[in-house]
C-alpha atoms as a PDB file:
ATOM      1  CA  UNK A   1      -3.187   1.274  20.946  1.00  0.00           C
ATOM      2  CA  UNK A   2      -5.649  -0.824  18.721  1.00  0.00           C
ATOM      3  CA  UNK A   3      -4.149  -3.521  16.621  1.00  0.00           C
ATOM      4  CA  UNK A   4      -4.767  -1.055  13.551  1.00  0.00           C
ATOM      5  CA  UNK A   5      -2.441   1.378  14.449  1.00  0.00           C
ATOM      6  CA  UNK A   6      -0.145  -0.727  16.053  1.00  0.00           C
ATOM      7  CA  UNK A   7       0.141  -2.547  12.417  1.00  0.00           C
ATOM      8  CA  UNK A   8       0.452   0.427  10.660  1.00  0.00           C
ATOM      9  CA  UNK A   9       2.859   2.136  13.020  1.00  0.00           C
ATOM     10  CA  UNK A  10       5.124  -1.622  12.778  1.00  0.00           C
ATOM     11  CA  UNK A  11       5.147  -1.123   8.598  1.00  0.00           C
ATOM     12  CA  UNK A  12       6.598   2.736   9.305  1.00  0.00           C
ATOM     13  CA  UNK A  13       3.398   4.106   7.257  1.00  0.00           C
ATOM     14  CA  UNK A  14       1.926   7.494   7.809  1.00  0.00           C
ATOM     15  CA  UNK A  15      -1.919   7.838   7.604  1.00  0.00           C
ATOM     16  CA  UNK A  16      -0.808   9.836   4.395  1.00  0.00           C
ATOM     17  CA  UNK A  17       0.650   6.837   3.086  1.00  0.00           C
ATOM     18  CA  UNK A  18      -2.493   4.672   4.128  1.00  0.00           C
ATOM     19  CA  UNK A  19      -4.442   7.299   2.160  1.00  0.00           C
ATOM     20  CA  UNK A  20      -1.983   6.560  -1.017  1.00  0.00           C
ATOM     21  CA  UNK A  21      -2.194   2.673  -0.617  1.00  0.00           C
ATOM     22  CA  UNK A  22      -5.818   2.935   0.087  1.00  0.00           C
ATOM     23  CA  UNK A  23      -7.640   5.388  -1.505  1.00  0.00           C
ATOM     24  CA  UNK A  24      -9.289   6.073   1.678  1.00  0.00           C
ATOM     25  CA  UNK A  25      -9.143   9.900   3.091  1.00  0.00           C
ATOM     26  CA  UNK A  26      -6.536  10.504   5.603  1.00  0.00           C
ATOM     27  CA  UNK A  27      -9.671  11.959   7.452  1.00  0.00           C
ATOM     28  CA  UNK A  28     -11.586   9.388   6.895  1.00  0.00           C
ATOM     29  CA  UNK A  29      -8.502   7.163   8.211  1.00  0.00           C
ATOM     30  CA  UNK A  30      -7.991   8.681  11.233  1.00  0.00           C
ATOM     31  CA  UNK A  31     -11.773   7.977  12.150  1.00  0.00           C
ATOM     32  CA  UNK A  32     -10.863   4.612  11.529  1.00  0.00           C
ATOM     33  CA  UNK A  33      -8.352   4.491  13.365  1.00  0.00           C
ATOM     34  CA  UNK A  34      -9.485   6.111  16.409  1.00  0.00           C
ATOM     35  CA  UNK A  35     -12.654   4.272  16.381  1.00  0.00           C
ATOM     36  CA  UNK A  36     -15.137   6.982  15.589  1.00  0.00           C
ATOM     37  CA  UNK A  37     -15.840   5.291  12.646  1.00  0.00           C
ATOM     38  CA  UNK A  38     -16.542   1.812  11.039  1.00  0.00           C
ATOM     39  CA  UNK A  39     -14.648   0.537   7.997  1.00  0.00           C
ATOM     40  CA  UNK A  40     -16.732  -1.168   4.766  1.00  0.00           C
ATOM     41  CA  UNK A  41     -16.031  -4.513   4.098  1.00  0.00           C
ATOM     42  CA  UNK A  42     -14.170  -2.926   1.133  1.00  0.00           C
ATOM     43  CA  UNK A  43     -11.863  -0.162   2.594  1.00  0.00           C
ATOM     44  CA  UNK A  44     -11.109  -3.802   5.046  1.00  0.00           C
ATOM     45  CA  UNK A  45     -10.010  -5.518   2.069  1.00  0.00           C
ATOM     46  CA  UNK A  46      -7.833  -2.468   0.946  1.00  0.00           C
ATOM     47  CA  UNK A  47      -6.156  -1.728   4.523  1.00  0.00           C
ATOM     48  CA  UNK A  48      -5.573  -5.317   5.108  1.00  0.00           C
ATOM     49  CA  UNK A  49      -3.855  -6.112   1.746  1.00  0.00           C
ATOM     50  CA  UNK A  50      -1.751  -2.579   2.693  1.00  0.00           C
ATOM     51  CA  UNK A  51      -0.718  -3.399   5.638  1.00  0.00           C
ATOM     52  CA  UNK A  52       0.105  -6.739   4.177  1.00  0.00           C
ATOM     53  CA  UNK A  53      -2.382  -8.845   6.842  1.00  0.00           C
ATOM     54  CA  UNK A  54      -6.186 -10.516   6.997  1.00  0.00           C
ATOM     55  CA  UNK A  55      -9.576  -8.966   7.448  1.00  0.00           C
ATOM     56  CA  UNK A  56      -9.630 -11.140  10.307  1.00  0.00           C
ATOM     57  CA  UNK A  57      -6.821 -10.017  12.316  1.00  0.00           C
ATOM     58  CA  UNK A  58      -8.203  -6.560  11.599  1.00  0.00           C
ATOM     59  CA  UNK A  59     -11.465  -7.411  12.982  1.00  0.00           C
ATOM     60  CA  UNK A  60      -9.724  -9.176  16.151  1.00  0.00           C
ATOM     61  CA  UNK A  61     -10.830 -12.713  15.478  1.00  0.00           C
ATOM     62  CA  UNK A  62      -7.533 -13.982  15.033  1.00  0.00           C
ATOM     63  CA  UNK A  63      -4.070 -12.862  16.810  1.00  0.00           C
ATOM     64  CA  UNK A  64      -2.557 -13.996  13.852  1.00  0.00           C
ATOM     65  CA  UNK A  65      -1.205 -10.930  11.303  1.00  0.00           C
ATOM     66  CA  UNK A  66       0.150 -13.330   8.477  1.00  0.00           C
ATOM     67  CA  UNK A  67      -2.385 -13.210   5.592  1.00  0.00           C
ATOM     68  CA  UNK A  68      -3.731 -16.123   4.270  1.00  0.00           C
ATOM     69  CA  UNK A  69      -2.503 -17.738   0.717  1.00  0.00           C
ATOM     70  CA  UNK A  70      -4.018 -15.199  -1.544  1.00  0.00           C
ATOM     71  CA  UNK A  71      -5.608 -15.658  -5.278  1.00  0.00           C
ATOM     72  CA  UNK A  72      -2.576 -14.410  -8.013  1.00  0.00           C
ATOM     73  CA  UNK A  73      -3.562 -11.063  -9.308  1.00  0.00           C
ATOM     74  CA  UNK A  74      -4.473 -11.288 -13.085  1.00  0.00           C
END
């Protein structure tokens, strides 16, 4: 199971729910998720800050799923 799923499946989120959060097709998701398609650096920014983790840990360069310190939203 890729780190992906495994995150998403650890939150209790459907892909449904990732396509609410995200604004990405559940299609489109799935693909995603599977690996039959790549993410944008964009739709990385949105599932990471989802799935409450980094664009790194998503991309495997860090084992690490805390996000860093992030910006305050104005």
């Amino acid at each position: 199971m890729n780190k992906l799923k495994a995150l998403r499946l650890e939150k209790g989120y459907t892909q449904i729910k990732m396509q609410m959060l995200t604004g990405i097709d559940q299609s489109d998701y799935s693909k995603i998720e599977s690996g039959k398609r790549y993410y944008t650096f964009e739709q990385c920014r949105k599932i990471a800050l989802a799935l409450d983790t980094s664009m790194d840990y998503l991309a495997d360069l860090t084992d690490e799923k805390k996000p860093y310190p992030r910006k305050p939203q104005q």
